[in-house]
ModelCIF file with pLDDT and N, C-alpha, C, O atoms, coordinates in Angstrom:
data_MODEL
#
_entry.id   MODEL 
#
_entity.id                         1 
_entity.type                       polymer 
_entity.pdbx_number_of_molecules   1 
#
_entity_poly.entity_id                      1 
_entity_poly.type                           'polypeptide(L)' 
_entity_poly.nstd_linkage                   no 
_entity_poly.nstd_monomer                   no 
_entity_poly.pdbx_seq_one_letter_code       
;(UNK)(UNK)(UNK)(UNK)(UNK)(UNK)(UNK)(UNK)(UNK)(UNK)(UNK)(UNK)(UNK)(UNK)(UNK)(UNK)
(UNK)(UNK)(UNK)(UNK)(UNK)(UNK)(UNK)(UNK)(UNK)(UNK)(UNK)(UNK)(UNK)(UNK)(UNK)(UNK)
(UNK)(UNK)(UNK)(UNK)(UNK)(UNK)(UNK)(UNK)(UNK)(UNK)(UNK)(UNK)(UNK)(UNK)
;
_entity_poly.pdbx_seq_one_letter_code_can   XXXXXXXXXXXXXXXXXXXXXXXXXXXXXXXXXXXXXXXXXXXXXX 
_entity_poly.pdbx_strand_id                 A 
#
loop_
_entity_poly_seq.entity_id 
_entity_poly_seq.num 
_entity_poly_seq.mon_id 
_entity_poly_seq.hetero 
1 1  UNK n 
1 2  UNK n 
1 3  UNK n 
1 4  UNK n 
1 5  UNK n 
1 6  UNK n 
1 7  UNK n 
1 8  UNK n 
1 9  UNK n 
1 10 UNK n 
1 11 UNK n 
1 12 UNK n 
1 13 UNK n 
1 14 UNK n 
1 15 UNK n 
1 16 UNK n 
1 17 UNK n 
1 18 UNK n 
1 19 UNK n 
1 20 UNK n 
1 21 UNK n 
1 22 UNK n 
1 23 UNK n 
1 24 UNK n 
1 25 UNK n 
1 26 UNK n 
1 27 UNK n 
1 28 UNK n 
1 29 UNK n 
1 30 UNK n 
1 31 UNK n 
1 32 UNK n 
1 33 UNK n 
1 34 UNK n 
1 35 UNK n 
1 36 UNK n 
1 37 UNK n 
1 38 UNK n 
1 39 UNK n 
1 40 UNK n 
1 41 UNK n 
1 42 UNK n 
1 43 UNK n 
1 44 UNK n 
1 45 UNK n 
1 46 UNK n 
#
_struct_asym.id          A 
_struct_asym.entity_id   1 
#
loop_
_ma_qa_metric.id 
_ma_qa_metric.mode 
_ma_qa_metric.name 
_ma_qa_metric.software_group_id 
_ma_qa_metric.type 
1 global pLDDT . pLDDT 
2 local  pLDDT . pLDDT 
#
_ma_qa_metric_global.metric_id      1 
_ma_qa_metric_global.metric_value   96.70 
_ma_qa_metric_global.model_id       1 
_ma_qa_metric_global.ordinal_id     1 
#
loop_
_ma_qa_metric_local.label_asym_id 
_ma_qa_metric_local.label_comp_id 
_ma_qa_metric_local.label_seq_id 
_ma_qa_metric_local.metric_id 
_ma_qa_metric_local.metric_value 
_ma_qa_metric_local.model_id 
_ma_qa_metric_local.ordinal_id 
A UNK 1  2 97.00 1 1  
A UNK 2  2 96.00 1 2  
A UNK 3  2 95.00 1 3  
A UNK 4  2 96.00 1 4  
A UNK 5  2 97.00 1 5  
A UNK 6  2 98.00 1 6  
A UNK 7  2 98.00 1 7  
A UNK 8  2 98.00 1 8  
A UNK 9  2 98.00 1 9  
A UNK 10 2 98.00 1 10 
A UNK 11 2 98.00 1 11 
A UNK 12 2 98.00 1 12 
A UNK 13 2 98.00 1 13 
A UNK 14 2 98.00 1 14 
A UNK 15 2 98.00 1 15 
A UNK 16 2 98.00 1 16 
A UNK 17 2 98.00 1 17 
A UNK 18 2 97.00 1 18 
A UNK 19 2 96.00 1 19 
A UNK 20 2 98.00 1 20 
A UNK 21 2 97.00 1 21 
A UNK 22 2 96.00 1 22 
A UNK 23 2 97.00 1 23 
A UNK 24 2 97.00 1 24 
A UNK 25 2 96.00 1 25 
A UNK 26 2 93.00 1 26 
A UNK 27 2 96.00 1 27 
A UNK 28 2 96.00 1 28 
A UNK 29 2 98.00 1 29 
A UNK 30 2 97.00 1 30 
A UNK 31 2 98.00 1 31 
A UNK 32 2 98.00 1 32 
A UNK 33 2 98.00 1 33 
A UNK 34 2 98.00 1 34 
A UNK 35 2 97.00 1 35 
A UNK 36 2 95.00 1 36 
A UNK 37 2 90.00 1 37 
A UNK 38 2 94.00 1 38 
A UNK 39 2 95.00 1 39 
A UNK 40 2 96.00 1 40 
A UNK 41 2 94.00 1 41 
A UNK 42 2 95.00 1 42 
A UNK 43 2 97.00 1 43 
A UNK 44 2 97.00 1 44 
A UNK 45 2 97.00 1 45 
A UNK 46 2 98.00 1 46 
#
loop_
_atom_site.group_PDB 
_atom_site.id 
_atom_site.type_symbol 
_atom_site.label_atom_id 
_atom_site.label_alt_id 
_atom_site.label_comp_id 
_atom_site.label_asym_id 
_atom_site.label_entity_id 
_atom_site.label_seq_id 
_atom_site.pdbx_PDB_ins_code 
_atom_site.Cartn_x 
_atom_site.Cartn_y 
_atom_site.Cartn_z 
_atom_site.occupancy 
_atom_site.B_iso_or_equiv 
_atom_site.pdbx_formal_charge 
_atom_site.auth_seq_id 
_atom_site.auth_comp_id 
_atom_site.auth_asym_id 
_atom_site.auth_atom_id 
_atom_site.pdbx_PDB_model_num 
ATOM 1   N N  . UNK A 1 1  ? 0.805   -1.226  0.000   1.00 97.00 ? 1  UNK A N  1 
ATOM 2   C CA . UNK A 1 1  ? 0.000   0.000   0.000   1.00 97.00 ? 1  UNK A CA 1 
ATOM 3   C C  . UNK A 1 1  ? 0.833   1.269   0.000   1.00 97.00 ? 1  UNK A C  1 
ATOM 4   O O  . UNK A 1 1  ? 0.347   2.232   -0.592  1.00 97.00 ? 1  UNK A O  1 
ATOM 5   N N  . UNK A 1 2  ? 1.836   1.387   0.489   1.00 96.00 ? 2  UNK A N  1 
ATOM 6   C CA . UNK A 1 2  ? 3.287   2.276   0.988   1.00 96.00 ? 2  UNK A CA 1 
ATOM 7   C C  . UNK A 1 2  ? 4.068   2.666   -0.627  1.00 96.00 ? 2  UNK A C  1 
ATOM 8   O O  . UNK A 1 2  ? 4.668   3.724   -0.814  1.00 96.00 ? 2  UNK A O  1 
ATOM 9   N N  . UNK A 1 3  ? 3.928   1.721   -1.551  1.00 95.00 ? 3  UNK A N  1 
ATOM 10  C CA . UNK A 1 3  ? 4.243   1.719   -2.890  1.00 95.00 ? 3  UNK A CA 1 
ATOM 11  C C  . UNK A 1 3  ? 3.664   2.410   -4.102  1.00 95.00 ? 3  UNK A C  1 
ATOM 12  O O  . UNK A 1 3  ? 2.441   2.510   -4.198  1.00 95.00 ? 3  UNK A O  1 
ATOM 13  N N  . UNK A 1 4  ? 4.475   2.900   -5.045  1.00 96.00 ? 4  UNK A N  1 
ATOM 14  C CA . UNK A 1 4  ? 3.998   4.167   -6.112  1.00 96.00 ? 4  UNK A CA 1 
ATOM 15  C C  . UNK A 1 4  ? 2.416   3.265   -6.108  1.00 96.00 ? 4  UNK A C  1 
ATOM 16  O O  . UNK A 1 4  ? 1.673   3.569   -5.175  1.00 96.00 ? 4  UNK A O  1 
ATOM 17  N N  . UNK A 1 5  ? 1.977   2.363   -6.941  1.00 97.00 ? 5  UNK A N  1 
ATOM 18  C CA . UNK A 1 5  ? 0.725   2.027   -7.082  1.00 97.00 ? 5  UNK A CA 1 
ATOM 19  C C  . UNK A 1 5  ? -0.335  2.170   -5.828  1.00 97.00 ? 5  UNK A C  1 
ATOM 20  O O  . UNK A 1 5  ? -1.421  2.749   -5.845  1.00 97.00 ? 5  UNK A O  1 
ATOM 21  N N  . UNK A 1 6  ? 0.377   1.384   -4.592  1.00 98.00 ? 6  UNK A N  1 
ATOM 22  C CA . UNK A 1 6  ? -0.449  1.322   -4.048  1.00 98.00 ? 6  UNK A CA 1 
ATOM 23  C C  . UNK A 1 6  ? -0.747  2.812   -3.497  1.00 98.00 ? 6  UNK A C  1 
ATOM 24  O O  . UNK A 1 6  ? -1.954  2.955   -3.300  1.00 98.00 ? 6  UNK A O  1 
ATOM 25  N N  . UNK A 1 7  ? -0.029  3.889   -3.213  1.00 98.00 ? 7  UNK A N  1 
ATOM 26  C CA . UNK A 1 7  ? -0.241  5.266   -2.720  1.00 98.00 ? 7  UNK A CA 1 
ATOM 27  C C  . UNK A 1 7  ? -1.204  5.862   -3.244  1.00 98.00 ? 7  UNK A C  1 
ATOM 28  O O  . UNK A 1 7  ? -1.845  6.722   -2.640  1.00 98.00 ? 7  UNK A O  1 
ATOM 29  N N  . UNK A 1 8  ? -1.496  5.428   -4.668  1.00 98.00 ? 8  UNK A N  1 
ATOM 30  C CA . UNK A 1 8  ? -2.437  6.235   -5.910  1.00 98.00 ? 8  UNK A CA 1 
ATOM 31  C C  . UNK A 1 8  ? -3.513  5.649   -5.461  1.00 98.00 ? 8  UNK A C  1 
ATOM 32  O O  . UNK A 1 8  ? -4.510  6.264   -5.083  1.00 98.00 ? 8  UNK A O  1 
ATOM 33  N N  . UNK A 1 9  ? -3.371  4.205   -5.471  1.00 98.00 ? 9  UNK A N  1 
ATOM 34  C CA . UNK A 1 9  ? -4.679  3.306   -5.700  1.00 98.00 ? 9  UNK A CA 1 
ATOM 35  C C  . UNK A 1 9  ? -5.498  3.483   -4.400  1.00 98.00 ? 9  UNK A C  1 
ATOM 36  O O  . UNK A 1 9  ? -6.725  3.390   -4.367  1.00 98.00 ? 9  UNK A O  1 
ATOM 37  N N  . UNK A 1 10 ? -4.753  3.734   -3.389  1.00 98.00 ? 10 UNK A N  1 
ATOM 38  C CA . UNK A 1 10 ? -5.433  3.750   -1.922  1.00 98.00 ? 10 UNK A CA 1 
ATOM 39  C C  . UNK A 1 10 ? -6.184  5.298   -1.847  1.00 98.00 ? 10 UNK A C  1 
ATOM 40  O O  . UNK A 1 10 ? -7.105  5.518   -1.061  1.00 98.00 ? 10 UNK A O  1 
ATOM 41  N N  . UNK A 1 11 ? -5.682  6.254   -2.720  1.00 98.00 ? 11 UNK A N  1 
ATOM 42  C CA . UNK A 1 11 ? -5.847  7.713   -2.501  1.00 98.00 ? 11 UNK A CA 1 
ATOM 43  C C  . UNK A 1 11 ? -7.531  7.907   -3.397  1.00 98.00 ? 11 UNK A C  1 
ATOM 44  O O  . UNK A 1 11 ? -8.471  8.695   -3.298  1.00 98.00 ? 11 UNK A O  1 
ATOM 45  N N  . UNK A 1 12 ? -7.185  6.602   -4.328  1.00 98.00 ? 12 UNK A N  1 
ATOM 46  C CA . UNK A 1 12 ? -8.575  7.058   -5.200  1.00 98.00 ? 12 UNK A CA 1 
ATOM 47  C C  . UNK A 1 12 ? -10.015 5.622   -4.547  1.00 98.00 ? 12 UNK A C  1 
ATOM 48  O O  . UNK A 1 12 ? -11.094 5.355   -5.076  1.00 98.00 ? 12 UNK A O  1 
ATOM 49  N N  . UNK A 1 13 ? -9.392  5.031   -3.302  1.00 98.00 ? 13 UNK A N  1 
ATOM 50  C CA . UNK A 1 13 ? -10.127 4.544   -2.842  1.00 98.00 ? 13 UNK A CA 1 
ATOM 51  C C  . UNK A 1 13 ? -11.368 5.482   -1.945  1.00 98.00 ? 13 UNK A C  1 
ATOM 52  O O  . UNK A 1 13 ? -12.596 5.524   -1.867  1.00 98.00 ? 13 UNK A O  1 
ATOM 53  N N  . UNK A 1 14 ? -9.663  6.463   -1.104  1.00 98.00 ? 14 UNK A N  1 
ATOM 54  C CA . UNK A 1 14 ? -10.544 7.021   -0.327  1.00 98.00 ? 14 UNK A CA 1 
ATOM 55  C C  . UNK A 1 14 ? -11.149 7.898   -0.466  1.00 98.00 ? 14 UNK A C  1 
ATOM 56  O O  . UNK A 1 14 ? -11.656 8.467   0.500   1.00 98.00 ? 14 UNK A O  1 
ATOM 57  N N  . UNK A 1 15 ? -11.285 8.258   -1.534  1.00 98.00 ? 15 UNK A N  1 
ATOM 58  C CA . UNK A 1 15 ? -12.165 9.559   -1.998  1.00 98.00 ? 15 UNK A CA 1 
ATOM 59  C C  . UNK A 1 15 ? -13.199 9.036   -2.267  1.00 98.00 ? 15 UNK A C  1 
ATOM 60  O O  . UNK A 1 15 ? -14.220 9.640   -1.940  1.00 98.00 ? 15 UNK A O  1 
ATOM 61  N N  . UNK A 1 16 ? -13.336 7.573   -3.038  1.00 98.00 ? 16 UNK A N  1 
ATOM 62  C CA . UNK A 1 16 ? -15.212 7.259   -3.420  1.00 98.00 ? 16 UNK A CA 1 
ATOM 63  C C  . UNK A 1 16 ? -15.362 6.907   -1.523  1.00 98.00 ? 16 UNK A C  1 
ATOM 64  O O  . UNK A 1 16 ? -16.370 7.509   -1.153  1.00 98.00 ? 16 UNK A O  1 
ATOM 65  N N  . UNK A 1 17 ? -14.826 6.303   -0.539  1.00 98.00 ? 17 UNK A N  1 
ATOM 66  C CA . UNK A 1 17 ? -15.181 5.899   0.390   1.00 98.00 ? 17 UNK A CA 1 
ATOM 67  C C  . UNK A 1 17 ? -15.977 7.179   1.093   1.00 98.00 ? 17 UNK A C  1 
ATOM 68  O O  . UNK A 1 17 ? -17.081 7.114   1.635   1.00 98.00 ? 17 UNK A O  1 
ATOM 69  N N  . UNK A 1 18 ? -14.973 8.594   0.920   1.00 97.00 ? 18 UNK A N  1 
ATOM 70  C CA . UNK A 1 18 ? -15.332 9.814   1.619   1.00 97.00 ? 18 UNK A CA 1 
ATOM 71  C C  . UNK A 1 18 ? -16.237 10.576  0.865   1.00 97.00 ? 18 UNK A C  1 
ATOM 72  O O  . UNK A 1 18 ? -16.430 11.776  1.064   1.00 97.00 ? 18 UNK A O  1 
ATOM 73  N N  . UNK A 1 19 ? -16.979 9.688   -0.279  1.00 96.00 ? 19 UNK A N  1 
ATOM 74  C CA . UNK A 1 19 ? -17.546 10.369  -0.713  1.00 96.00 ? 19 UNK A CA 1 
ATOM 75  C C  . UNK A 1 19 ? -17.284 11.885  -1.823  1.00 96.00 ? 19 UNK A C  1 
ATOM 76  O O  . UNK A 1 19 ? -18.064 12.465  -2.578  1.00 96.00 ? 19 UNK A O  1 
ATOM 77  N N  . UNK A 1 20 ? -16.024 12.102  -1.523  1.00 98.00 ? 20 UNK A N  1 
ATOM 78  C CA . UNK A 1 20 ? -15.460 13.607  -2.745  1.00 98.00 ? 20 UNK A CA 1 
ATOM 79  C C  . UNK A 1 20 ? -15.194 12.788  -3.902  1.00 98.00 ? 20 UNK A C  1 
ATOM 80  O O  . UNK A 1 20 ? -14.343 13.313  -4.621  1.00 98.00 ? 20 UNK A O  1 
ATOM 81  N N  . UNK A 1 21 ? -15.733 11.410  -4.440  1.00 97.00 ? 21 UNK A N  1 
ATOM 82  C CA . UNK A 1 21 ? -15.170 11.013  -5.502  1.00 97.00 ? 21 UNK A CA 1 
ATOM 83  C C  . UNK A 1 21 ? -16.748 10.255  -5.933  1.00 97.00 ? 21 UNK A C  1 
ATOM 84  O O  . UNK A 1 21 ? -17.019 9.207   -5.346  1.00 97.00 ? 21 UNK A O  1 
ATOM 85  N N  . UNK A 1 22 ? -17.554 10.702  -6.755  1.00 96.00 ? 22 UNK A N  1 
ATOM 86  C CA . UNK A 1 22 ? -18.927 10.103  -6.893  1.00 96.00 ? 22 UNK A CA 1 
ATOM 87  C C  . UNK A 1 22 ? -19.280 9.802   -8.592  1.00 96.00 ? 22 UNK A C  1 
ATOM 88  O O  . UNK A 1 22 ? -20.383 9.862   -9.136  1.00 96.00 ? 22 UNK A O  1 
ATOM 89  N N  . UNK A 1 23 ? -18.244 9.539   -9.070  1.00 97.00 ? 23 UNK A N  1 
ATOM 90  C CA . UNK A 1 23 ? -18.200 9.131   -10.673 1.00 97.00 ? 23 UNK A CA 1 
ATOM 91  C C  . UNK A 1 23 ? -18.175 7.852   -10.530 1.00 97.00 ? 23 UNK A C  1 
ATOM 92  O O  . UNK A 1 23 ? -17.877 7.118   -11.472 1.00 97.00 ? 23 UNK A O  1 
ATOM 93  N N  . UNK A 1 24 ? -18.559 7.283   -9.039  1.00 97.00 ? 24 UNK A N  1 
ATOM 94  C CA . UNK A 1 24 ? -18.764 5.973   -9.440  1.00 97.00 ? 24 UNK A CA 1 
ATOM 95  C C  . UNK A 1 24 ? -19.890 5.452   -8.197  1.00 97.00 ? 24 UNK A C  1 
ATOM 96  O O  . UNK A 1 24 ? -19.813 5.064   -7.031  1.00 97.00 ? 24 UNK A O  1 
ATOM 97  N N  . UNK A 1 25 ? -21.038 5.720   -9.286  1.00 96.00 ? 25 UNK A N  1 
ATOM 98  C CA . UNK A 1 25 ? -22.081 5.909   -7.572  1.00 96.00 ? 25 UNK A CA 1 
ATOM 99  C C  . UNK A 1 25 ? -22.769 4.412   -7.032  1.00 96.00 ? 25 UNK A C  1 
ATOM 100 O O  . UNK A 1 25 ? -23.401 4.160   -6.006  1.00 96.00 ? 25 UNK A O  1 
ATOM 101 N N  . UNK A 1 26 ? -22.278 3.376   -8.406  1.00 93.00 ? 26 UNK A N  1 
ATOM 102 C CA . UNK A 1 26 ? -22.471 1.803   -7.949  1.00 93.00 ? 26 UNK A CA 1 
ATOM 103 C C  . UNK A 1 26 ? -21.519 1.073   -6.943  1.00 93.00 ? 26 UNK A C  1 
ATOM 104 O O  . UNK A 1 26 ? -21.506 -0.114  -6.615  1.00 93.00 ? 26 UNK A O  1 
ATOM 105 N N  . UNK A 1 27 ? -20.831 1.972   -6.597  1.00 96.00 ? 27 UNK A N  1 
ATOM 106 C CA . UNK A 1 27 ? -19.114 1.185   -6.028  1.00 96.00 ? 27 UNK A CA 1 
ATOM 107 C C  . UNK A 1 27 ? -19.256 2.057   -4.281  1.00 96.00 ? 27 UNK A C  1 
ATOM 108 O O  . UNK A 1 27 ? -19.418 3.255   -4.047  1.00 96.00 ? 27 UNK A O  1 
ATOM 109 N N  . UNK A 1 28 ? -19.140 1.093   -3.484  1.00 96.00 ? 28 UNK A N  1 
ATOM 110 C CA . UNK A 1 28 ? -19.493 1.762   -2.001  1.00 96.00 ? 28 UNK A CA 1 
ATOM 111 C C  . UNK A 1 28 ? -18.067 1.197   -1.588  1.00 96.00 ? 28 UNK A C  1 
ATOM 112 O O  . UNK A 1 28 ? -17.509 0.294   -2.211  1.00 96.00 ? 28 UNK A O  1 
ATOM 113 N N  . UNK A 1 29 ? -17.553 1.807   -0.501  1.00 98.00 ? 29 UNK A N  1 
ATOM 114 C CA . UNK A 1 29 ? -16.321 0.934   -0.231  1.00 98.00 ? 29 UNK A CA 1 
ATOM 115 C C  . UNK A 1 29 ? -16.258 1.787   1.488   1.00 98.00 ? 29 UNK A C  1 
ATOM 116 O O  . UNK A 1 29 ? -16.269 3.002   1.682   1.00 98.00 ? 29 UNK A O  1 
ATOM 117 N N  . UNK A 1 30 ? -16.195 0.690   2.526   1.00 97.00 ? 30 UNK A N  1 
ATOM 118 C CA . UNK A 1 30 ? -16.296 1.072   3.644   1.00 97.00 ? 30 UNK A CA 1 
ATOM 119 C C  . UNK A 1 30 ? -15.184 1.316   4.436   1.00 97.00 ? 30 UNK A C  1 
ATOM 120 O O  . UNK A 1 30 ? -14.879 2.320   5.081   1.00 97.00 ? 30 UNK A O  1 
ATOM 121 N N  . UNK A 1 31 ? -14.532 0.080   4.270   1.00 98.00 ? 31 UNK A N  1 
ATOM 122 C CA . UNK A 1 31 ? -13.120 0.030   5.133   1.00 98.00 ? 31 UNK A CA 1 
ATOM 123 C C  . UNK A 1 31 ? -11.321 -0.217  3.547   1.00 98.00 ? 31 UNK A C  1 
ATOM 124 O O  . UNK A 1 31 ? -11.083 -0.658  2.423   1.00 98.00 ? 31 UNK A O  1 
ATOM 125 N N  . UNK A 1 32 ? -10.817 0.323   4.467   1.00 98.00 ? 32 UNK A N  1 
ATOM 126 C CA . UNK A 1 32 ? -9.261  0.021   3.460   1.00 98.00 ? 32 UNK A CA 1 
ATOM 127 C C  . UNK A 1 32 ? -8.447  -0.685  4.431   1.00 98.00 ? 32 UNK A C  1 
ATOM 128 O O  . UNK A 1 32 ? -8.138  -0.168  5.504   1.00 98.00 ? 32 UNK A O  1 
ATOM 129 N N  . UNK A 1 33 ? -8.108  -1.800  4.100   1.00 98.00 ? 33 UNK A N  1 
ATOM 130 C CA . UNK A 1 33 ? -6.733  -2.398  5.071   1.00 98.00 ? 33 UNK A CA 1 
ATOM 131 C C  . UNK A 1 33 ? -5.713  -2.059  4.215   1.00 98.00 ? 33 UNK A C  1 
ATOM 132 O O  . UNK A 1 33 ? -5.672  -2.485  3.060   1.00 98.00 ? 33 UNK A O  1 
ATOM 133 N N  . UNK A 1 34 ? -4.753  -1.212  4.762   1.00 98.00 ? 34 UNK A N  1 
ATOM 134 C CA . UNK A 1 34 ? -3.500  -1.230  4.070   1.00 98.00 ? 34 UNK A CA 1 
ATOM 135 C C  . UNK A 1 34 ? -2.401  -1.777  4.907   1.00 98.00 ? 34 UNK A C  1 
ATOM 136 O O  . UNK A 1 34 ? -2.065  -1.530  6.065   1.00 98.00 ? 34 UNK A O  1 
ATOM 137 N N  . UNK A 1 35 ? -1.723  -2.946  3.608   1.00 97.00 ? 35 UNK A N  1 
ATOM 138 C CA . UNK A 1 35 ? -0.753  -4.030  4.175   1.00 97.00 ? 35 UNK A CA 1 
ATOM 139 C C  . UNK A 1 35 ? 0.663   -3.450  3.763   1.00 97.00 ? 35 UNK A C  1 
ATOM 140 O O  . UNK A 1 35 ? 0.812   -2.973  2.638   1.00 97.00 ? 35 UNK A O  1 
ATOM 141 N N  . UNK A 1 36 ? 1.703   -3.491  4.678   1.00 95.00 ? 36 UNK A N  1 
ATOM 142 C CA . UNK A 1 36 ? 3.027   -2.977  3.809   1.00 95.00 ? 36 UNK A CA 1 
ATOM 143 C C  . UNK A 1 36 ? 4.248   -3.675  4.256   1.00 95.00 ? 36 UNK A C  1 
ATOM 144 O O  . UNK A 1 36 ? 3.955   -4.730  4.818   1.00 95.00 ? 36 UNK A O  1 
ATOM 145 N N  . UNK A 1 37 ? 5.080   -3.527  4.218   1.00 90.00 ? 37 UNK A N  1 
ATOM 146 C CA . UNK A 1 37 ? 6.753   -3.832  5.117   1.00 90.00 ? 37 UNK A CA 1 
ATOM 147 C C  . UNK A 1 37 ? 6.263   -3.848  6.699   1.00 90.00 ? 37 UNK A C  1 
ATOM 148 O O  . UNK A 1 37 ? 5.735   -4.827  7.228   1.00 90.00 ? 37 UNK A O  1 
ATOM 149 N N  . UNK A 1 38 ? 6.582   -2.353  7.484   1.00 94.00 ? 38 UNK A N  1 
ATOM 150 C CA . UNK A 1 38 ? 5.626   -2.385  8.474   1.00 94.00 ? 38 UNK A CA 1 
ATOM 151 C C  . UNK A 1 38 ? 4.840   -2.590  8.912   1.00 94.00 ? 38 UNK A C  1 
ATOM 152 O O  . UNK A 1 38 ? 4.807   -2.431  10.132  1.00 94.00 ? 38 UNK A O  1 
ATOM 153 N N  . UNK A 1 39 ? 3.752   -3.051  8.255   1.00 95.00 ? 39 UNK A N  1 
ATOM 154 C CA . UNK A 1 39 ? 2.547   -3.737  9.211   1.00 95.00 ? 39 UNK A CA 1 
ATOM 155 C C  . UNK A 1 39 ? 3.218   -4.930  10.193  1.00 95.00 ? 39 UNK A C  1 
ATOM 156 O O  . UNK A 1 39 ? 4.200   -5.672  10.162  1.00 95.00 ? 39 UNK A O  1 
ATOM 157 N N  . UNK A 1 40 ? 2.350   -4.721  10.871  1.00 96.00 ? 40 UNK A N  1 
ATOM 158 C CA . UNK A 1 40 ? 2.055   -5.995  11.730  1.00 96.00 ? 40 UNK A CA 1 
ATOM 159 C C  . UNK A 1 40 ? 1.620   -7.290  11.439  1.00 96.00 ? 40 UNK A C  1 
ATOM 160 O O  . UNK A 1 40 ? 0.399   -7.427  11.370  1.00 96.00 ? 40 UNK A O  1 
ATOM 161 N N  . UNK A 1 41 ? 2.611   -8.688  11.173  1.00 94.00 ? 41 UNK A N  1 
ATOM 162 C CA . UNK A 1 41 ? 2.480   -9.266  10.338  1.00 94.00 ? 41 UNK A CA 1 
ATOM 163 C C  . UNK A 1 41 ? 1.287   -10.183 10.660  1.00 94.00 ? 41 UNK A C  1 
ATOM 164 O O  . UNK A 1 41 ? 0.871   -11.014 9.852   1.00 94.00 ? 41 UNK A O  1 
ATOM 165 N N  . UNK A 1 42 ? 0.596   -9.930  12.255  1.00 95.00 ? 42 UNK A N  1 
ATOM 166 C CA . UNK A 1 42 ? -0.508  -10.743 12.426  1.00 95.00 ? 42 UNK A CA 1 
ATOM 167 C C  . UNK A 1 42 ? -2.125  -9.618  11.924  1.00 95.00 ? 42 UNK A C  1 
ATOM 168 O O  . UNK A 1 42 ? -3.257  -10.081 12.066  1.00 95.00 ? 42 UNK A O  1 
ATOM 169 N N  . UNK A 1 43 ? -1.980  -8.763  11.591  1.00 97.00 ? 43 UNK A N  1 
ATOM 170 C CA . UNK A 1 43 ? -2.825  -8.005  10.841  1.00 97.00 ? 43 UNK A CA 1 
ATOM 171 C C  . UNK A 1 43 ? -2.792  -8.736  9.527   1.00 97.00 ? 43 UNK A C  1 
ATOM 172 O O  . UNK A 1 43 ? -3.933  -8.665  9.070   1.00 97.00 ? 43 UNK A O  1 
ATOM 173 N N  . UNK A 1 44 ? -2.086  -9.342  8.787   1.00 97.00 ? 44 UNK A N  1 
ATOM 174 C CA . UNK A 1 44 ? -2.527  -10.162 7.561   1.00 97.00 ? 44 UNK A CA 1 
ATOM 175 C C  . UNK A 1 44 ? -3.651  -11.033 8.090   1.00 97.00 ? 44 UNK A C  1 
ATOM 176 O O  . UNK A 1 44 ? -4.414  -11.149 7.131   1.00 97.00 ? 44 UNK A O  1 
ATOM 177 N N  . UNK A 1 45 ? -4.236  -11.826 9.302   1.00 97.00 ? 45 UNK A N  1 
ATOM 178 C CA . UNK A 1 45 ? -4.911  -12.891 9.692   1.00 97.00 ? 45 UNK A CA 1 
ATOM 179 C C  . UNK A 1 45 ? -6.016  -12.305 9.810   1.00 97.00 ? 45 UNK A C  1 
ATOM 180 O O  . UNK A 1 45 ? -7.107  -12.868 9.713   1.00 97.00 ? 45 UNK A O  1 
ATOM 181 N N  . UNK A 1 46 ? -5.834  -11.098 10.034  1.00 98.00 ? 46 UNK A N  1 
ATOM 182 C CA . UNK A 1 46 ? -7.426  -9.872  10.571  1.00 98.00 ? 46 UNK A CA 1 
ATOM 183 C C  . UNK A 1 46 ? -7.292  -9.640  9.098   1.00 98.00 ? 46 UNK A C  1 
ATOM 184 O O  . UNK A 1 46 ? -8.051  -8.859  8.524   1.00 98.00 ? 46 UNK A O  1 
#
């Protein structure tokens, strides 16, 4: 998630999630887990 893609991809998640992004009004998205180097490797199991 910490990575060129994932930085973009997570940024245009959270905009339909927060709502400032509504060009896609079939697509709801509640929660984001972002996994990286640092995470906590028992957060992969959650």
């Amino acid at each position: 998630a910490k990575g060129f893609v994932g930085k973009n991809l997570c940024a245009a998640f959270k905009n339909i999630r927060d709502q400032k992004d509504k060009t896609r009004p079939g697509l709801s998205i509640d929660e984001i887990f972002e996994y990286d180097l640092d995470t906590a490797p028992e957060r992969l199991d959650e």
